[in-house]
PDB file of N, CA and C in Angstrom:
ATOM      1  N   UNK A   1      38.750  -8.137  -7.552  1.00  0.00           N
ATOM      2  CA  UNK A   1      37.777  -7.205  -8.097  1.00  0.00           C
ATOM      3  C   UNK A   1      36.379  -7.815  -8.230  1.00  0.00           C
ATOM      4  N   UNK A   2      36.368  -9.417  -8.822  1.00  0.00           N
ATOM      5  CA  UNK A   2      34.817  -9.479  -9.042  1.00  0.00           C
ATOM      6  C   UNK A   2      34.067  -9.657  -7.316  1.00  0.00           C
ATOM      7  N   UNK A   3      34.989  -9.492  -6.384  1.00  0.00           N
ATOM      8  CA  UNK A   3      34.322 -10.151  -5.161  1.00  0.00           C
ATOM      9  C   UNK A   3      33.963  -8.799  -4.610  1.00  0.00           C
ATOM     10  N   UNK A   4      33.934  -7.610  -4.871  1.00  0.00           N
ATOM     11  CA  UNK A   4      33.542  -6.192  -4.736  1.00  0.00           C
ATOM     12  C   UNK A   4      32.485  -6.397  -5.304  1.00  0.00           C
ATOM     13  N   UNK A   5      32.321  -6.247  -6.658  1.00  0.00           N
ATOM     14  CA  UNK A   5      31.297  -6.296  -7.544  1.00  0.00           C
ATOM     15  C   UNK A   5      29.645  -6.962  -7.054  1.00  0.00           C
ATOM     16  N   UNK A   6      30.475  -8.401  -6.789  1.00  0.00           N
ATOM     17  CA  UNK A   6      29.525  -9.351  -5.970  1.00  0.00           C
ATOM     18  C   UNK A   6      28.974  -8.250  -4.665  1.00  0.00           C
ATOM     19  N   UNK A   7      29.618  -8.073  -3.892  1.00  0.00           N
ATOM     20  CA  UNK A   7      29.594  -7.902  -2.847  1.00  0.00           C
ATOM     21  C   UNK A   7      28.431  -6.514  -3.102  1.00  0.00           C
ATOM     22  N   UNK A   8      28.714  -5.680  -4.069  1.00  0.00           N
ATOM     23  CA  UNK A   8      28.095  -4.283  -4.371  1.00  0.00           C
ATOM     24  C   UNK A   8      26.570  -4.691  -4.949  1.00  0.00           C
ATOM     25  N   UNK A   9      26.799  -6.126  -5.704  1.00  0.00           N
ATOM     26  CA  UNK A   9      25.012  -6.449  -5.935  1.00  0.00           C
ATOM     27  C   UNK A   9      24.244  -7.005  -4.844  1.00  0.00           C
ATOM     28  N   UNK A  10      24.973  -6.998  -4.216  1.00  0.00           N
ATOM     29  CA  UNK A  10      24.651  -7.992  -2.644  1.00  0.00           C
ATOM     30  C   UNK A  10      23.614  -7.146  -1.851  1.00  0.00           C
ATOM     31  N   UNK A  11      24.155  -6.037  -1.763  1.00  0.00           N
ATOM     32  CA  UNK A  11      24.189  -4.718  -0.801  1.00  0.00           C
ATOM     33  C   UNK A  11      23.268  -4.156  -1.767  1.00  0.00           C
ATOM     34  N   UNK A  12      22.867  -4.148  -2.928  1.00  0.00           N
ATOM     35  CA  UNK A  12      22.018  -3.206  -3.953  1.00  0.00           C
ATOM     36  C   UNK A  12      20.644  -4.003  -3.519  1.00  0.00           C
ATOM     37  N   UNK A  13      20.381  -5.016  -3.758  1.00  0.00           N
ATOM     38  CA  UNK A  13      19.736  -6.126  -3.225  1.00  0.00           C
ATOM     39  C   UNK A  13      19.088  -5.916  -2.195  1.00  0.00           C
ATOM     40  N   UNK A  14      19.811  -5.835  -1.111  1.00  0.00           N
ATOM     41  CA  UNK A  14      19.550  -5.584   0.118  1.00  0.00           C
ATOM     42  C   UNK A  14      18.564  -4.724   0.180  1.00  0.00           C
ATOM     43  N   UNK A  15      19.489  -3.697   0.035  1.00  0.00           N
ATOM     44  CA  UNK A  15      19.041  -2.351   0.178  1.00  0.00           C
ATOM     45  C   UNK A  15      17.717  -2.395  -0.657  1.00  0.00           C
ATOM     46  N   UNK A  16      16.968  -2.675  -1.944  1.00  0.00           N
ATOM     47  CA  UNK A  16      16.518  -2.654  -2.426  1.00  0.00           C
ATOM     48  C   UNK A  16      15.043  -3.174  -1.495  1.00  0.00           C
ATOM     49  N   UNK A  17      15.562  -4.493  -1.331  1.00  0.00           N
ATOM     50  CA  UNK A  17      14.042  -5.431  -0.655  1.00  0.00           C
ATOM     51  C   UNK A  17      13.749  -4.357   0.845  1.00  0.00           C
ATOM     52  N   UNK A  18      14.873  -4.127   1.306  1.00  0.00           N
ATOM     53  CA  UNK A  18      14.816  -3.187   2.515  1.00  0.00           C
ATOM     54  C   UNK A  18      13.304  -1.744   2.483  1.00  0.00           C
ATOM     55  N   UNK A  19      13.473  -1.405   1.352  1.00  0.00           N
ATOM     56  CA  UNK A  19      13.128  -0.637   0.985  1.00  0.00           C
ATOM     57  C   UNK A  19      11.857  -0.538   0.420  1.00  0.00           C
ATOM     58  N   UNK A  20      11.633  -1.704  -0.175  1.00  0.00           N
ATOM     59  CA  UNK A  20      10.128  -1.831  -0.513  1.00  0.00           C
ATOM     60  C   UNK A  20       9.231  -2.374   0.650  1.00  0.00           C
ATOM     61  N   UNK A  21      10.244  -3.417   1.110  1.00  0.00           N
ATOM     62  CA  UNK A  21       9.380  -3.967   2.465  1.00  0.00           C
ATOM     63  C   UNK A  21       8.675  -2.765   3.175  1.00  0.00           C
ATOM     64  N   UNK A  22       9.541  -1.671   3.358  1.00  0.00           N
ATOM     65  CA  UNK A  22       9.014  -0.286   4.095  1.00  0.00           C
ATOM     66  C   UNK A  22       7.807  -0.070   3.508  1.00  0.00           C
ATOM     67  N   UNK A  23       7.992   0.129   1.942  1.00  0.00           N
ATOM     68  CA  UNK A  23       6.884   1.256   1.947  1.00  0.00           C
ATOM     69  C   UNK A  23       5.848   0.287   1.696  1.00  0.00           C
ATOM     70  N   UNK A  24       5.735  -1.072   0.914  1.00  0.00           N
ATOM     71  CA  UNK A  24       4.845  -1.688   1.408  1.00  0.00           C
ATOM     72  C   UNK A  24       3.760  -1.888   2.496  1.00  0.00           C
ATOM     73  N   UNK A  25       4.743  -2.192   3.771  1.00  0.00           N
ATOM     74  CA  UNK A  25       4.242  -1.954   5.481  1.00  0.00           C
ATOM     75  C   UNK A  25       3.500  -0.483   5.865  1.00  0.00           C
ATOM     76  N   UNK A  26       3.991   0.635   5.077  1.00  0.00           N
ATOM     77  CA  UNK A  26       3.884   2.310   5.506  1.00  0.00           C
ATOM     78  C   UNK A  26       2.199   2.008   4.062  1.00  0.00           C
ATOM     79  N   UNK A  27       1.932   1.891   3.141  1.00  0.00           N
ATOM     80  CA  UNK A  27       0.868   1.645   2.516  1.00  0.00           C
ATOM     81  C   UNK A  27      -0.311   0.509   3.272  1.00  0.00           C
ATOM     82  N   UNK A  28       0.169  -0.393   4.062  1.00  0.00           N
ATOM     83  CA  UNK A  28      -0.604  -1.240   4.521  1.00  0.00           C
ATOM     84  C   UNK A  28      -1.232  -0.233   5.897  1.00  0.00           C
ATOM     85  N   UNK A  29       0.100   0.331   7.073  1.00  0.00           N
ATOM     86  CA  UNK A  29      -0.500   1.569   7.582  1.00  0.00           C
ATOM     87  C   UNK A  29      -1.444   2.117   7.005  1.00  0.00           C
ATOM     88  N   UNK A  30      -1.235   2.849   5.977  1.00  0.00           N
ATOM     89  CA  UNK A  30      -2.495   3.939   5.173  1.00  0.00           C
ATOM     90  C   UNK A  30      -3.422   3.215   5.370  1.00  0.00           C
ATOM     91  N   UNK A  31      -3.837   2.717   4.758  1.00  0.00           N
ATOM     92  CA  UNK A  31      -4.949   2.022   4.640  1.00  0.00           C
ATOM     93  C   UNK A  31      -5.850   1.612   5.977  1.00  0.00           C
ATOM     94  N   UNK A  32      -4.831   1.137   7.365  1.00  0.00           N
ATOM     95  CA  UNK A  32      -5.850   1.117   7.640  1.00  0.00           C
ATOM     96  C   UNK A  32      -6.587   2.157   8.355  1.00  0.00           C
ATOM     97  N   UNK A  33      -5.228   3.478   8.625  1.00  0.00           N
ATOM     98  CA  UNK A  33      -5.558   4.831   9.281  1.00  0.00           C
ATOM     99  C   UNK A  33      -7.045   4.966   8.206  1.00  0.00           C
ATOM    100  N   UNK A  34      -6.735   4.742   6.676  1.00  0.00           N
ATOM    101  CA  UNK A  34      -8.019   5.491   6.176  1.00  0.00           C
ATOM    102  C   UNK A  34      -9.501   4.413   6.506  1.00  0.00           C
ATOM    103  N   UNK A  35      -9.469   3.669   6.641  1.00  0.00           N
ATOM    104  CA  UNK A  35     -10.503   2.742   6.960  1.00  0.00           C
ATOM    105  C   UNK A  35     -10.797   3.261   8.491  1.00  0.00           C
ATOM    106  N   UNK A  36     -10.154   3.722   9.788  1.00  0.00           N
ATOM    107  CA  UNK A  36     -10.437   4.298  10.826  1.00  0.00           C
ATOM    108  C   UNK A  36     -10.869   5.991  10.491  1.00  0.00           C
ATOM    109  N   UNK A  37     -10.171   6.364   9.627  1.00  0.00           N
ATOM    110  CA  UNK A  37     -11.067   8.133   9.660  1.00  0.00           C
ATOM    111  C   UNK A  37     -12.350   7.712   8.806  1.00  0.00           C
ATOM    112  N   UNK A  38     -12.991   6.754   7.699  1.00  0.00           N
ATOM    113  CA  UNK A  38     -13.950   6.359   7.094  1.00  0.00           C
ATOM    114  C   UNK A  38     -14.830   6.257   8.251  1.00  0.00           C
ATOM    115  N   UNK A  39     -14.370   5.090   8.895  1.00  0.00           N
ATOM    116  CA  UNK A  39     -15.813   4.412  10.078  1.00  0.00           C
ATOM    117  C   UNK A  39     -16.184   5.812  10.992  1.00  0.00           C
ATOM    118  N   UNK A  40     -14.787   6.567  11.286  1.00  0.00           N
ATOM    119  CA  UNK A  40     -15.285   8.100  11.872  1.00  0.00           C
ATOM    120  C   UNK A  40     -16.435   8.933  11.474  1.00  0.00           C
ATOM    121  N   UNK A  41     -16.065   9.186  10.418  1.00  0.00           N
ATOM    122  CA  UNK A  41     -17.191  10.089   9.289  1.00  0.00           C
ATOM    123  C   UNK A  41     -18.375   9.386   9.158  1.00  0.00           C
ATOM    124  N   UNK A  42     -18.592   8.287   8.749  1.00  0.00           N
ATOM    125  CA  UNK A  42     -19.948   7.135   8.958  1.00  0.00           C
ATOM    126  C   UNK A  42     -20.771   7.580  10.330  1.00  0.00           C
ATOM    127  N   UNK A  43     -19.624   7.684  11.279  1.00  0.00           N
ATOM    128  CA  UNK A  43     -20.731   7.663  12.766  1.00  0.00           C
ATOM    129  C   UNK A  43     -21.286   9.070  13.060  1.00  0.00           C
ATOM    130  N   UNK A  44     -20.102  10.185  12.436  1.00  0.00           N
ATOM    131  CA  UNK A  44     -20.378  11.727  12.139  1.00  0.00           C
ATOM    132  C   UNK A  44     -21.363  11.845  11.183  1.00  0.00           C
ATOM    133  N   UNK A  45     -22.015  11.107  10.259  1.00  0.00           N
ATOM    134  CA  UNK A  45     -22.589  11.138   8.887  1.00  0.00           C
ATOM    135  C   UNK A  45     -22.707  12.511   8.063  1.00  0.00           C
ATOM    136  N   UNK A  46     -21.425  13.339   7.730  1.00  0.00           N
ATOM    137  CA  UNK A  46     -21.326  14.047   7.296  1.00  0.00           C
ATOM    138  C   UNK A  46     -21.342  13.353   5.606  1.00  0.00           C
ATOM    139  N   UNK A  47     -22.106  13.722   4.977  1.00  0.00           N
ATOM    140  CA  UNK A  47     -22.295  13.018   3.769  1.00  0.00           C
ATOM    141  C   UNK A  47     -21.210  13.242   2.853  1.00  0.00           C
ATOM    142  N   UNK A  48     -20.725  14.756   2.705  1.00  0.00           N
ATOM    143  CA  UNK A  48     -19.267  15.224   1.825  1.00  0.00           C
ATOM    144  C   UNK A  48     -18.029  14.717   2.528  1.00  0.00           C
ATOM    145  N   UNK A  49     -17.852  14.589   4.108  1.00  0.00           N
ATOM    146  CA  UNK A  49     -17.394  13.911   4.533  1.00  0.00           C
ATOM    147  C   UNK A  49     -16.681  12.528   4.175  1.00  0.00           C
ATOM    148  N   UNK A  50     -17.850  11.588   4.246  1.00  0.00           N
ATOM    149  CA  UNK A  50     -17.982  10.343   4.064  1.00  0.00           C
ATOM    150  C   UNK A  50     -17.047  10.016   2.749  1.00  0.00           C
ATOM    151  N   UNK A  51     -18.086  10.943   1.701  1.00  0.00           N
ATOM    152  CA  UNK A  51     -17.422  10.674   0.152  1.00  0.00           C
ATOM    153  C   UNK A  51     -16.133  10.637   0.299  1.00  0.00           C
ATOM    154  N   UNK A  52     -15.917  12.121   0.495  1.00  0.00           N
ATOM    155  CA  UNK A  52     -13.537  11.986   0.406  1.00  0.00           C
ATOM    156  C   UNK A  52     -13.332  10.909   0.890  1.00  0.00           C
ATOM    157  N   UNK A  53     -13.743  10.915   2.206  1.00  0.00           N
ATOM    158  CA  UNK A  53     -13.266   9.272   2.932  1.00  0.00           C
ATOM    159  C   UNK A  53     -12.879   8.456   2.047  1.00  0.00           C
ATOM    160  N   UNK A  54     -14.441   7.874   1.422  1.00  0.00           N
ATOM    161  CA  UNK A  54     -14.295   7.092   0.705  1.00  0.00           C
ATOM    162  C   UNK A  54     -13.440   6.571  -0.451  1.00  0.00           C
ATOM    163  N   UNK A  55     -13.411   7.829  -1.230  1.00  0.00           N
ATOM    164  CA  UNK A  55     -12.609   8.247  -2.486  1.00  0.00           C
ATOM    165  C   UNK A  55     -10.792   8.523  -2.009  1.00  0.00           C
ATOM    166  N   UNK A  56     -10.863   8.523  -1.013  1.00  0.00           N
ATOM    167  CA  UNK A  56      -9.265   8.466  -0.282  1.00  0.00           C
ATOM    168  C   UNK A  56      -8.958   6.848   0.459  1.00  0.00           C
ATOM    169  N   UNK A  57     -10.020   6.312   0.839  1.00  0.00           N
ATOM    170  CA  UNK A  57      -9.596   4.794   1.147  1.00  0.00           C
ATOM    171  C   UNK A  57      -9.331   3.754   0.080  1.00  0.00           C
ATOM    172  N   UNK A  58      -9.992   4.375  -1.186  1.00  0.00           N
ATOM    173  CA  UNK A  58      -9.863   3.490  -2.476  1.00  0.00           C
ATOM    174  C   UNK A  58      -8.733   3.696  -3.269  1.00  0.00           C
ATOM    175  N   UNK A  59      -8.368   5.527  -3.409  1.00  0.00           N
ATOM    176  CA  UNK A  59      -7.527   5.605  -3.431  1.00  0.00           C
ATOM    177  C   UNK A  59      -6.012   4.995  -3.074  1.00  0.00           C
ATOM    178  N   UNK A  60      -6.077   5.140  -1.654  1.00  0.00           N
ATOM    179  CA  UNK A  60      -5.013   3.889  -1.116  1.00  0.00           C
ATOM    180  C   UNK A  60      -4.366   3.009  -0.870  1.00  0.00           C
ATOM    181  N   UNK A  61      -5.972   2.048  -1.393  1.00  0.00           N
ATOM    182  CA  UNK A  61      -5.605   0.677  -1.588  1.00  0.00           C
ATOM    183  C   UNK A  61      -5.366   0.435  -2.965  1.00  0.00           C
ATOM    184  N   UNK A  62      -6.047   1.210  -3.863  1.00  0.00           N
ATOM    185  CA  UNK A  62      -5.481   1.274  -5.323  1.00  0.00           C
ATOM    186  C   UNK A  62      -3.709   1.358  -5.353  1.00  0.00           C
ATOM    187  N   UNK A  63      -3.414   2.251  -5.059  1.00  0.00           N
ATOM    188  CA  UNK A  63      -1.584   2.272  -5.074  1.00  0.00           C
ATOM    189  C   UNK A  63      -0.908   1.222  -4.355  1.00  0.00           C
ATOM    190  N   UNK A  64      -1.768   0.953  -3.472  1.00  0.00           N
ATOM    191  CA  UNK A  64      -0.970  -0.725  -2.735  1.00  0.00           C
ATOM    192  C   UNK A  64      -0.989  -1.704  -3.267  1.00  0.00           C
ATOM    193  N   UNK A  65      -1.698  -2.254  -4.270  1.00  0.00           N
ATOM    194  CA  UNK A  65      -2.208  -2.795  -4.694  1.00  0.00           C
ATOM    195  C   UNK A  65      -1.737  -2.688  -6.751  1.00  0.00           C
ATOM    196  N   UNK A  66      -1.604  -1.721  -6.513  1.00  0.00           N
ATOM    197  CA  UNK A  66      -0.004  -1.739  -8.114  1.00  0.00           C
ATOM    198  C   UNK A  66       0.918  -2.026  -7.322  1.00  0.00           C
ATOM    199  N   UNK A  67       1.148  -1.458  -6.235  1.00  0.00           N
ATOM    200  CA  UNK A  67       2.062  -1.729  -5.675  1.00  0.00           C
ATOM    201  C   UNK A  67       2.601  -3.344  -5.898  1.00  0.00           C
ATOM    202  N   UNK A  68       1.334  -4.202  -5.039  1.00  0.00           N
ATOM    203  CA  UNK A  68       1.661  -5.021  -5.158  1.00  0.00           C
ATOM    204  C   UNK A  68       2.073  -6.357  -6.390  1.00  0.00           C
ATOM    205  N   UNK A  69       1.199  -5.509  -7.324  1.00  0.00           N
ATOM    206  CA  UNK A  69       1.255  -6.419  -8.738  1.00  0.00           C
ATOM    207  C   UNK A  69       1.931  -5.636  -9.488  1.00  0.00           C
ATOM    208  N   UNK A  70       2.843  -5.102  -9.284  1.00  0.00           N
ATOM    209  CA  UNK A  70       3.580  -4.125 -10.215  1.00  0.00           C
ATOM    210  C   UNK A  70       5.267  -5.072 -10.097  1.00  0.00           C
ATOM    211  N   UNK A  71       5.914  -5.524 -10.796  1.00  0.00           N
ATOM    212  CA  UNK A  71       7.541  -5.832 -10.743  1.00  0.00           C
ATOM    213  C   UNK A  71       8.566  -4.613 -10.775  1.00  0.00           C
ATOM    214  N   UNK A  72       9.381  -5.228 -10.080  1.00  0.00           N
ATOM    215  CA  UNK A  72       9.707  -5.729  -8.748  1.00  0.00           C
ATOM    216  C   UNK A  72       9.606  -5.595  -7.775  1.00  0.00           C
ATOM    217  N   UNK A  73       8.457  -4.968  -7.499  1.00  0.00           N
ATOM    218  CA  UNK A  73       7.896  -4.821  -6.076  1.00  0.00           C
ATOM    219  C   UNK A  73       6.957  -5.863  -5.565  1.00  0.00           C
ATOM    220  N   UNK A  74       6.472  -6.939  -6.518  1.00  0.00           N
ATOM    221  CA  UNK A  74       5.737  -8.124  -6.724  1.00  0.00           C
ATOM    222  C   UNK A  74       6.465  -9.150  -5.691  1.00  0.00           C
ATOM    223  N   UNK A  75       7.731  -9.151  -5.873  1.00  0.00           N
ATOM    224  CA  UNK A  75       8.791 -10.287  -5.664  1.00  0.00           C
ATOM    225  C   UNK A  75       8.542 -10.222  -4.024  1.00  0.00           C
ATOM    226  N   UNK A  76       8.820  -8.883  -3.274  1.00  0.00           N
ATOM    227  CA  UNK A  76       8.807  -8.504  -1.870  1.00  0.00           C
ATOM    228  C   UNK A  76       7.632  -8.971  -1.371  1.00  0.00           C
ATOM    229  N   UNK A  77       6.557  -8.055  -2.132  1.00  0.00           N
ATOM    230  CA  UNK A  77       5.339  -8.480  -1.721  1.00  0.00           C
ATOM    231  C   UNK A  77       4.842 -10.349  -1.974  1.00  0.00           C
ATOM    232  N   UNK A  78       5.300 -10.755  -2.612  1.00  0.00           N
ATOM    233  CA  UNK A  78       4.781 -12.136  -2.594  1.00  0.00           C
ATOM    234  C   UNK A  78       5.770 -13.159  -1.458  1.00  0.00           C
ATOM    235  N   UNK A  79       7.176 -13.049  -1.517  1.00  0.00           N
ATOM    236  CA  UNK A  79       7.819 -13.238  -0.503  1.00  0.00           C
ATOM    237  C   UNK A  79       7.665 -12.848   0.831  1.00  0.00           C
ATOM    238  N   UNK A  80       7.132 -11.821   1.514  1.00  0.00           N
ATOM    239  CA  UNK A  80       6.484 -11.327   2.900  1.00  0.00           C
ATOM    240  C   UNK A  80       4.972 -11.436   2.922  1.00  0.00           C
ATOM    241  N   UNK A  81       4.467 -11.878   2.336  1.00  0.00           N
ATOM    242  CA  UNK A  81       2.875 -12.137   2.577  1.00  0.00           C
ATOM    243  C   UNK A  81       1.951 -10.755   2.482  1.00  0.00           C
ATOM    244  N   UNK A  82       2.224 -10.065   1.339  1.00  0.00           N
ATOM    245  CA  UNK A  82       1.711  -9.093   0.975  1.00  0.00           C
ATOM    246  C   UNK A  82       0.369  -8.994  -0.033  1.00  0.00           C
ATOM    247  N   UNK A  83      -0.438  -9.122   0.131  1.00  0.00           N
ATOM    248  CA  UNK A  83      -1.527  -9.654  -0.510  1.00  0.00           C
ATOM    249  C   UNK A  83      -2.550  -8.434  -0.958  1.00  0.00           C
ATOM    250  N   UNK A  84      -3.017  -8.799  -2.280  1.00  0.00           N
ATOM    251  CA  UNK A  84      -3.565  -8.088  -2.638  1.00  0.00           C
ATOM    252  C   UNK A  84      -5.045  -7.777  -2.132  1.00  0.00           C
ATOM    253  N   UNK A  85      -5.381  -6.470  -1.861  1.00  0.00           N
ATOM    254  CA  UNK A  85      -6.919  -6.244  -1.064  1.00  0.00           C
ATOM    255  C   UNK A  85      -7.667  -5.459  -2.166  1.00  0.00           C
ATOM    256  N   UNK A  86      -8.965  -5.996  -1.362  1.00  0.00           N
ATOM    257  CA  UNK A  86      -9.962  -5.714  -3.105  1.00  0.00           C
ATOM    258  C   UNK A  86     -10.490  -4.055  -2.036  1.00  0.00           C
ATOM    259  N   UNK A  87     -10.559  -3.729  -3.415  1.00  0.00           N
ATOM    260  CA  UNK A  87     -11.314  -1.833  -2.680  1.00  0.00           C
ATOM    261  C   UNK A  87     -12.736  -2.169  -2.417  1.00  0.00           C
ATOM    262  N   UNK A  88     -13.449  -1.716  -1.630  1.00  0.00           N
ATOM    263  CA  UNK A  88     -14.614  -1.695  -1.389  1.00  0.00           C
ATOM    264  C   UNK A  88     -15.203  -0.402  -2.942  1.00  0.00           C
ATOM    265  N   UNK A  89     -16.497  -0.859  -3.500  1.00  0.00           N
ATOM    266  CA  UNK A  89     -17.273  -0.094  -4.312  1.00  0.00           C
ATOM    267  C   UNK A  89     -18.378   0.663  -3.325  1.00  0.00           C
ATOM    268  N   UNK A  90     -17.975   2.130  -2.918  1.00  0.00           N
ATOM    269  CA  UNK A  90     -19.094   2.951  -2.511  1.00  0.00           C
ATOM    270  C   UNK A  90     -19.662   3.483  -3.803  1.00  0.00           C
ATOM    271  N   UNK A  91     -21.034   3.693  -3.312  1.00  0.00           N
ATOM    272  CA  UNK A  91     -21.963   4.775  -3.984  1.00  0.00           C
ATOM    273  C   UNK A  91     -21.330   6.226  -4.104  1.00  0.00           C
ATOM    274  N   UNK A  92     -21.434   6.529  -5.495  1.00  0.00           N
ATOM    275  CA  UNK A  92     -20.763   7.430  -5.197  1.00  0.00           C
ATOM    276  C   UNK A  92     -21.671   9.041  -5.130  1.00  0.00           C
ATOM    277  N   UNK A  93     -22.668   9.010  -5.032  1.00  0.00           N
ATOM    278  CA  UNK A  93     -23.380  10.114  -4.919  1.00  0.00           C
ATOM    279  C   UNK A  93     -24.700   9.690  -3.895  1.00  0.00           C
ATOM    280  N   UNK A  94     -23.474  10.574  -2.750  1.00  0.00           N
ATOM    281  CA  UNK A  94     -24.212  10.218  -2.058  1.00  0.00           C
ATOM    282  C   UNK A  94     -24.912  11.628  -1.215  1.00  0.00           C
TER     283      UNK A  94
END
């Protein structure tokens, strides 16, 4: 019986790091899709544009970024080289 048990935290484990590693990687995606529709809007210079951009790229990296300093999602991220990224400060009236 305890070698089930074992075996069931083993697999919880697993499954667990499995799982953050994802959405970790799928947040690091975001980010940089939103940093490519940002530089878009910049070259469009739609000014209301720009803002969401903006306010959606900070957004992004804000949640990645609990993400990353948040436990136990800390553990993944510091073990896979998940590093914390600083948000850029736009103007915000622009």
């Amino acid at each position: 019986m305890p070698i089930a048990i074992i075996l069931i935290l083993v697999a919880a484990v697993a499954i667990f790091f499995l799982v953050t590693y994802n959405s970790l990687t799928k947040d690091k995606n975001r980010i940089e899709l939103a940093e490519v529709e940002l530089r878009k809007y910049e070259e469009a210079g739609d000014p209301k544009d720009i803002d969401n951009a903006k306010k959606y790229y900070n957004a992004v990296l804000r949640d990645y970024n609990n993400k990353v300093e948040s436990f136990p999602t800390s553990l993944v991220a510091n073990m896979f080289n998940f590093p914390k990224m600083h948000t850029e400060e736009f103007d915000e009236g622009l």
